[in-house]
C-alpha atoms as a PDB file:
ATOM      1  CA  UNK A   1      -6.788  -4.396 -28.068  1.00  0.00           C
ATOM      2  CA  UNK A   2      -6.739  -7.984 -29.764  1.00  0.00           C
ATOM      3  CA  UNK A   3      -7.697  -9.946 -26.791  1.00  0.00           C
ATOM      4  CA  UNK A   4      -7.298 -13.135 -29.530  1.00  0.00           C
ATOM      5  CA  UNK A   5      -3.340 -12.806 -29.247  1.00  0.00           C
ATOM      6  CA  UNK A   6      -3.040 -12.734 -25.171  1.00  0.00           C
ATOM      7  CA  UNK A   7      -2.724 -16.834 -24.213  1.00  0.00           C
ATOM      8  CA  UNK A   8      -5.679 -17.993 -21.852  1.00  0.00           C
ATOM      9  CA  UNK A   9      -4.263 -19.164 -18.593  1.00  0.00           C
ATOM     10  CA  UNK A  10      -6.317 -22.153 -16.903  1.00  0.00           C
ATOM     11  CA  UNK A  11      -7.041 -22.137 -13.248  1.00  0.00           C
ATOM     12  CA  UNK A  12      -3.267 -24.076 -11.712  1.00  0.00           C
ATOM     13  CA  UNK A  13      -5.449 -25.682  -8.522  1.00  0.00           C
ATOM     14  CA  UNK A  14      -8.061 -27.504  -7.412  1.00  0.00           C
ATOM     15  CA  UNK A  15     -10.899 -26.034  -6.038  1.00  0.00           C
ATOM     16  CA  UNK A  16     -10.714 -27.355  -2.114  1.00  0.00           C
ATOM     17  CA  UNK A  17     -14.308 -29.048  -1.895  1.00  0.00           C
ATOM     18  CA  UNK A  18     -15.106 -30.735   1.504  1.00  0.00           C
ATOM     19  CA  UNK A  19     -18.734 -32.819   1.972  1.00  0.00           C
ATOM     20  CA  UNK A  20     -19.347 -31.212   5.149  1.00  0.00           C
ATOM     21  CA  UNK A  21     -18.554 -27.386   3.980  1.00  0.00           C
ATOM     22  CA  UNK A  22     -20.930 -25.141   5.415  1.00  0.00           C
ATOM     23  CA  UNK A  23     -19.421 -22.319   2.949  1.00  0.00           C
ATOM     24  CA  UNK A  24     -17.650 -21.989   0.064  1.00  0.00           C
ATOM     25  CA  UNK A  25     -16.063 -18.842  -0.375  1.00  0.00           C
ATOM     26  CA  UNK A  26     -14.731 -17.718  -3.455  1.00  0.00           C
ATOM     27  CA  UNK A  27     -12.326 -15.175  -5.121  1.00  0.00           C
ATOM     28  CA  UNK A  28     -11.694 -14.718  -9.045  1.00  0.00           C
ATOM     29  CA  UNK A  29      -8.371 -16.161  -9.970  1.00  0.00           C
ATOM     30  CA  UNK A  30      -4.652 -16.134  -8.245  1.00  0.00           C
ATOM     31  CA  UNK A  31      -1.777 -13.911  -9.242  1.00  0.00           C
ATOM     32  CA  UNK A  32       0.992 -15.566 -11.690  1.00  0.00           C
ATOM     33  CA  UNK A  33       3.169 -18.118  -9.597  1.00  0.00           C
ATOM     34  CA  UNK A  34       6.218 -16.326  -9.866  1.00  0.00           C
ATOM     35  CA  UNK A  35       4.256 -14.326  -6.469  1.00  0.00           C
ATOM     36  CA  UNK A  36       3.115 -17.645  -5.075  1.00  0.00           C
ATOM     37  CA  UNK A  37       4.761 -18.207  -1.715  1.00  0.00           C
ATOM     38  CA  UNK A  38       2.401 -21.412  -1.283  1.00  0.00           C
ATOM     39  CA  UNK A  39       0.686 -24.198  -2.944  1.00  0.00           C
ATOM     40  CA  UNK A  40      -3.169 -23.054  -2.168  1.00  0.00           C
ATOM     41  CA  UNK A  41      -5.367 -20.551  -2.533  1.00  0.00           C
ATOM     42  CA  UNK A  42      -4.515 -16.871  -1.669  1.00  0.00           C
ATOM     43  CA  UNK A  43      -1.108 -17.513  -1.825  1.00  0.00           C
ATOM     44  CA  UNK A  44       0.497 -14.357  -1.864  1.00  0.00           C
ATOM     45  CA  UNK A  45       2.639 -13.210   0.914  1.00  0.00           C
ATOM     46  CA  UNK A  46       1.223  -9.499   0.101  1.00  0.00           C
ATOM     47  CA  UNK A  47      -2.356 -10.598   0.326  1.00  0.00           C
ATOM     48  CA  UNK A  48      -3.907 -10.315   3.647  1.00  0.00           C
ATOM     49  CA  UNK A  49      -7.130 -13.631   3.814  1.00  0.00           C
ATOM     50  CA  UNK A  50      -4.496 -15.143   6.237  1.00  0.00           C
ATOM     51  CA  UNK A  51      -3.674 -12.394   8.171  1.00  0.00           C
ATOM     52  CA  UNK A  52      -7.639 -11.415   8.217  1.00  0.00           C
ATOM     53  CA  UNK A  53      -8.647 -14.971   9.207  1.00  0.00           C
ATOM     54  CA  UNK A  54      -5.595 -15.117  11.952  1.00  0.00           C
ATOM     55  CA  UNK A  55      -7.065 -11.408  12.993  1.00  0.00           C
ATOM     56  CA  UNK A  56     -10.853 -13.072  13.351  1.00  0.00           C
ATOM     57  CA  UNK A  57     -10.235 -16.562  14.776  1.00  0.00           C
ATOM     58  CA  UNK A  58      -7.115 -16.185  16.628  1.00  0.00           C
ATOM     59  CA  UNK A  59      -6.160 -12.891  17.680  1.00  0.00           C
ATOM     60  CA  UNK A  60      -3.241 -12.829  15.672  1.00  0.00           C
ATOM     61  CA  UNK A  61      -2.833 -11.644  12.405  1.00  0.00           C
ATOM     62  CA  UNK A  62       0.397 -13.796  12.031  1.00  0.00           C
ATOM     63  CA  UNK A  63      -0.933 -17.279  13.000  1.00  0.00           C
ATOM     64  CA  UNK A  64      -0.928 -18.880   9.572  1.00  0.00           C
ATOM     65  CA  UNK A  65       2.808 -17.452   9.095  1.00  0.00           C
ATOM     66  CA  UNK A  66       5.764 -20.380   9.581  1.00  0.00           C
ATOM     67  CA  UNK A  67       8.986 -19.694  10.429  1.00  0.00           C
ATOM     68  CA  UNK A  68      10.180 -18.666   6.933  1.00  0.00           C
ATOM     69  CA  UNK A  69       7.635 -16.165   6.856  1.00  0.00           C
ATOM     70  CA  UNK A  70       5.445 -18.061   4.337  1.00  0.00           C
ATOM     71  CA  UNK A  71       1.560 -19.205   4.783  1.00  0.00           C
ATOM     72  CA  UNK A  72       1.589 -22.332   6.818  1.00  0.00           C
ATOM     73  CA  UNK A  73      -0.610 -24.094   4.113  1.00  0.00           C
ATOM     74  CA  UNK A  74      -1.163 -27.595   6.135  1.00  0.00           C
ATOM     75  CA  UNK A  75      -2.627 -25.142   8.934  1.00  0.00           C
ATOM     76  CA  UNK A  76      -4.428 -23.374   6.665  1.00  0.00           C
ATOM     77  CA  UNK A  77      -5.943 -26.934   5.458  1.00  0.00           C
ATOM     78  CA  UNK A  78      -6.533 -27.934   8.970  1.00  0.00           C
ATOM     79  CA  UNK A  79      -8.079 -24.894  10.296  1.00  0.00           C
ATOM     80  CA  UNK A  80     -10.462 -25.024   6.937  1.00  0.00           C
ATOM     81  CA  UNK A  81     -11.627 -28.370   7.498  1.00  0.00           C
ATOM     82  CA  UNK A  82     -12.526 -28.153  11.096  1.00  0.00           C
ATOM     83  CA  UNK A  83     -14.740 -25.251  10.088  1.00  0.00           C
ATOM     84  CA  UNK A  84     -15.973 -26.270   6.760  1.00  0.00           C
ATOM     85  CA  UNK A  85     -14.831 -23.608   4.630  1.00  0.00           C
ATOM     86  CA  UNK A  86     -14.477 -24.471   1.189  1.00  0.00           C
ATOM     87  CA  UNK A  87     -12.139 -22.824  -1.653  1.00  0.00           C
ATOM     88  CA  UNK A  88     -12.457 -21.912  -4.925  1.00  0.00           C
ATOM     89  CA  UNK A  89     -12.445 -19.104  -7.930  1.00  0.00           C
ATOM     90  CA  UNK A  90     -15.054 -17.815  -9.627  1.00  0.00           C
ATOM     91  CA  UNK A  91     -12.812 -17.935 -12.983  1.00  0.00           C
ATOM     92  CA  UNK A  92     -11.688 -21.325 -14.364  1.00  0.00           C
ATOM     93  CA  UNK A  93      -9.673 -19.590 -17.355  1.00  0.00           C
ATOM     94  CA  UNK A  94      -8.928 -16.087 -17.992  1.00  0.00           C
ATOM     95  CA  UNK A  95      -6.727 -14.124 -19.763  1.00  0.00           C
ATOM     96  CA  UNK A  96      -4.528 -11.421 -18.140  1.00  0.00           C
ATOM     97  CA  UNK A  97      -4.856  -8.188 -20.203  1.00  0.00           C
ATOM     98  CA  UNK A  98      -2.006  -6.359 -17.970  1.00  0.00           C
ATOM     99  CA  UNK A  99       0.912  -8.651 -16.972  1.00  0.00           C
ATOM    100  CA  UNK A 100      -0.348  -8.349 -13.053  1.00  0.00           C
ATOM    101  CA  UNK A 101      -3.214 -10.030 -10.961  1.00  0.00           C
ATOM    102  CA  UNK A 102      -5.724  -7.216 -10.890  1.00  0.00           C
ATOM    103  CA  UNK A 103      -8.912  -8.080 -11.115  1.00  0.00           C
ATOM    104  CA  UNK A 104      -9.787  -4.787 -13.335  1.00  0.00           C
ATOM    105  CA  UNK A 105      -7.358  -6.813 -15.947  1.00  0.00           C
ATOM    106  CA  UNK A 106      -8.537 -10.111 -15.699  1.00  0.00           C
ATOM    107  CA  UNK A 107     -10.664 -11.418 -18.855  1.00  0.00           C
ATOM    108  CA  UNK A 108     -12.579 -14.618 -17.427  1.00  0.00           C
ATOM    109  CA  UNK A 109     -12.863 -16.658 -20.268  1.00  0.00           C
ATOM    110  CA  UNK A 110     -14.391 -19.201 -18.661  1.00  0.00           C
ATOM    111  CA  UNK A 111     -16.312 -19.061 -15.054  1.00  0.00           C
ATOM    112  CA  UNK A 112     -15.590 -21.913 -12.466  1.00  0.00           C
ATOM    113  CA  UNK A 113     -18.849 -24.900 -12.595  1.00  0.00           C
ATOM    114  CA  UNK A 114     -20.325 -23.274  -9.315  1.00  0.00           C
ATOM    115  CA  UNK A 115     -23.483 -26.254  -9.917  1.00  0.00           C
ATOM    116  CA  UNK A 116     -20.586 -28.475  -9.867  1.00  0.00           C
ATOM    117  CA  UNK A 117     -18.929 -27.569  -6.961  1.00  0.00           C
ATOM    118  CA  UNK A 118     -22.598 -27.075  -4.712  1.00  0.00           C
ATOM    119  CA  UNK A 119     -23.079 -30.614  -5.919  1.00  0.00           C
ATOM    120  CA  UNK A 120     -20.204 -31.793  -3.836  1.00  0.00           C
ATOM    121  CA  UNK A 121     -20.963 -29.671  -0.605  1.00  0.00           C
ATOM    122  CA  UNK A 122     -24.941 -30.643   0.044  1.00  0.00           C
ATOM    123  CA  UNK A 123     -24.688 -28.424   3.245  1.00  0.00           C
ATOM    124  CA  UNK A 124     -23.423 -25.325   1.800  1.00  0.00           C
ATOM    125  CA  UNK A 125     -25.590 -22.493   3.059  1.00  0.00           C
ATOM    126  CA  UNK A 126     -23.788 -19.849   2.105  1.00  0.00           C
ATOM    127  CA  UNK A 127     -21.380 -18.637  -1.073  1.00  0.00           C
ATOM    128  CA  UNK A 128     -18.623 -15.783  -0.150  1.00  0.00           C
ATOM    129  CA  UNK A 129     -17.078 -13.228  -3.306  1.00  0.00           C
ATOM    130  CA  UNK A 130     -14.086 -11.517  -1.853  1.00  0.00           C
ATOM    131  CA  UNK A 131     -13.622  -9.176  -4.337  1.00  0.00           C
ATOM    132  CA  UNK A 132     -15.354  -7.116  -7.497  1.00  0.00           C
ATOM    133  CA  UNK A 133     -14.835  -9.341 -10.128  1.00  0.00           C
ATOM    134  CA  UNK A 134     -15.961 -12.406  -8.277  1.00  0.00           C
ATOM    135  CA  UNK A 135     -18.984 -10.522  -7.213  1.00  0.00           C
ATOM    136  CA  UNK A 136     -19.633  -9.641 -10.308  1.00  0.00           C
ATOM    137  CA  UNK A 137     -18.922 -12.956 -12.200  1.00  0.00           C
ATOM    138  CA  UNK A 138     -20.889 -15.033  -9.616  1.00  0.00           C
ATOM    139  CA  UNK A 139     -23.908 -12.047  -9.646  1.00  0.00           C
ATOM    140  CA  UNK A 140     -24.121 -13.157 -13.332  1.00  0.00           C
ATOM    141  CA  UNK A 141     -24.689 -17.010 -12.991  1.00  0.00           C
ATOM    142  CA  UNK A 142     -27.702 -16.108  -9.907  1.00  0.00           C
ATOM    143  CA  UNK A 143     -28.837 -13.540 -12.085  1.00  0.00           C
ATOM    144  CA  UNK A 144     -28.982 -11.973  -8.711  1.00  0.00           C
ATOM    145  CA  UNK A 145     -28.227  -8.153  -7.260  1.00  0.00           C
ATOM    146  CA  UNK A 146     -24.802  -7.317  -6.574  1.00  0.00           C
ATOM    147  CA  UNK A 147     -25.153  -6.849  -2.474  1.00  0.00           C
ATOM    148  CA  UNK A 148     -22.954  -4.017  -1.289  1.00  0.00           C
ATOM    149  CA  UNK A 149     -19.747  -5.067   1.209  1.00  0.00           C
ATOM    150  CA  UNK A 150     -20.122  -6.822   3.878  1.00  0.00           C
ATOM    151  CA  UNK A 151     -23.637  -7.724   3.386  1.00  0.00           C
ATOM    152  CA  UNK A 152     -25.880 -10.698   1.671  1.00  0.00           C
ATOM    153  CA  UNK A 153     -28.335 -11.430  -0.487  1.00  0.00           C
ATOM    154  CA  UNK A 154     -30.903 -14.516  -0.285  1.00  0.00           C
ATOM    155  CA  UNK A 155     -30.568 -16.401  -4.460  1.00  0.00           C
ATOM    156  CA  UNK A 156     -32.206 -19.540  -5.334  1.00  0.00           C
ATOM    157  CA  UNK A 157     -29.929 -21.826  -7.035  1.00  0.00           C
ATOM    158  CA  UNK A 158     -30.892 -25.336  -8.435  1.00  0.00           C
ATOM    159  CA  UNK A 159     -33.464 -25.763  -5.895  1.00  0.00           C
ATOM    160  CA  UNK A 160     -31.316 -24.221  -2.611  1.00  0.00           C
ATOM    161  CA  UNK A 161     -31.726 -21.067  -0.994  1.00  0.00           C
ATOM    162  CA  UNK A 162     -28.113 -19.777  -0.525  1.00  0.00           C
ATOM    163  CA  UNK A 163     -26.609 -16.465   1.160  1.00  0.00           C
ATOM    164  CA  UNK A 164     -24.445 -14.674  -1.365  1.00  0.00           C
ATOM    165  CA  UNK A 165     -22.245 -12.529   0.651  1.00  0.00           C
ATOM    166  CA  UNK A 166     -19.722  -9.750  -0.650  1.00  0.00           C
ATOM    167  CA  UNK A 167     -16.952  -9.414   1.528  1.00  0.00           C
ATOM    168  CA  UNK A 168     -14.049  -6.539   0.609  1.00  0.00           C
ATOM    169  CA  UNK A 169     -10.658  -7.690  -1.358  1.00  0.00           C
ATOM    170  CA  UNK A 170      -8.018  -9.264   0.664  1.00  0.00           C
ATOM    171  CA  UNK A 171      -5.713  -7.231  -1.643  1.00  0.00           C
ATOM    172  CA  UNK A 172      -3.882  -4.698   0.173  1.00  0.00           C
ATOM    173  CA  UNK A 173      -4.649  -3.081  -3.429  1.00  0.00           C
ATOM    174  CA  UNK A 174      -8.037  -2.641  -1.887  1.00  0.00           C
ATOM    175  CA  UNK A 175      -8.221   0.783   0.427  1.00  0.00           C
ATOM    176  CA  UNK A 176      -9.118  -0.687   4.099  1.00  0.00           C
ATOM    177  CA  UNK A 177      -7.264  -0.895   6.641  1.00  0.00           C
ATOM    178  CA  UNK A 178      -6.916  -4.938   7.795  1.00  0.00           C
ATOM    179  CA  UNK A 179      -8.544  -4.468  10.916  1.00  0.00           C
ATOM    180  CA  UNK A 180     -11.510  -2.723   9.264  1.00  0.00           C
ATOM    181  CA  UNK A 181     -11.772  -5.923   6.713  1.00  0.00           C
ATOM    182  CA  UNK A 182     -11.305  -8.016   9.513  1.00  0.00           C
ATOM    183  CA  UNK A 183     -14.274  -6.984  11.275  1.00  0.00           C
ATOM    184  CA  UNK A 184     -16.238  -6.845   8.409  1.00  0.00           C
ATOM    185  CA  UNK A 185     -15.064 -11.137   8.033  1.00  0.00           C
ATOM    186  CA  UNK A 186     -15.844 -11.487  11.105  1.00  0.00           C
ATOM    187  CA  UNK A 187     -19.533 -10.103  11.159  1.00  0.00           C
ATOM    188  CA  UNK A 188     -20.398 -12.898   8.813  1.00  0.00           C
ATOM    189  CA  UNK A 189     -18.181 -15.518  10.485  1.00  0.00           C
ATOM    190  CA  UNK A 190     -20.754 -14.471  13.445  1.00  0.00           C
ATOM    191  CA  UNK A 191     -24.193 -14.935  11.477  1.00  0.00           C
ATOM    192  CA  UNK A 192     -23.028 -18.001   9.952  1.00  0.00           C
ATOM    193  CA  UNK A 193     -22.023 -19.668  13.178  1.00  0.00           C
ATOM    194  CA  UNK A 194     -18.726 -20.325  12.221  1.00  0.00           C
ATOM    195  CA  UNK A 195     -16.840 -17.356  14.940  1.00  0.00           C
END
């Protein structure tokens, strides 16, 4: 397959940096906005980070949902802050080589500035994948082992020791129940202080 003739789609947000973040977790790249039922980061109604992060902090898978039955993003936003988790992707640019948001199909093109981003969070201990190409892309730039779900691995990056932790796709494309994920989130939410 010509990958030359399929258009290279640039990253439509912002990563969500805050000075005080204690981690920045990061997937690979969001689905087309046609699926978008929000303005921010995991924003599709079929992907469970909001239910899981409902599941871990408030006992209630549902808490981020509004009244339409959309992701409450200014809650979201809120919640984040207090608890200085910061937002990104580990793609800036990609191309989609199936018309879907699989990661198997995504072509990053160019990775997000990680060094960039770590610049603007001085207390970021630890650095989150949720998925298998995130892993994998941010594996590449520590030149680090791949650690296997739910676990860490200690990297050295521009002078800082960081925790790289995998954590399993929020995709309900992934084969875990949302419970099972959610205790898995939660584990780490526990050694990092933040549950």
């Amino acid at each position: 397959m010509d990958t030359n003739i399929i258009p290279v789609e640039n990253h439509p947000l912002k990563p969500f940096v805050l000075p005080n973040a204690q981690v920045l977790m990061l997937g690979s790249f969001p689905p087309k906005q046609i699926r978008w039922c929000m303005d921010f980061y995991y924003p599709n109604l079929q992907n469970d980070m909001w239910r899981i992060f409902g599941q871990i902090f408030f006992e209630n898978k549902d808490f981020f949902l509004n009244d339409e039955k959309k992701f409450d993003k200014n809650r979201i936003i809120t919640f984040l802050t207090k608890k200085g988790i910061a937002l990104s992707d580990t793609a800036h640019s990609v191309r989609r080589l199936k018309d879907n948001a699989s990661d198997k199909f995504l072509e990053v093109v160019e990775p997000q500035d990680i060094n960039a981003l770590l610049q603007q969070m001085p207390q970021c201990r630890a650095i989150v994948t949720t998925g298998q190409k995130a892993t994998e892309t941010l594996s590449a730039l520590f030149s680090s082992e791949i650690p296997i779900i739910g676990s860490f691995t200690e990297v050295e990056y521009q002078g800082r020791k960081i925790l790289f932790y995998r954590m399993p796709s929020s995709s309900r494309a992934y084969p875990m129940p949302l419970v099972k994920k959610a205790a898995i989130y939660a584990r780490m939410f526990k050694d990092l202080g933040l549950l």
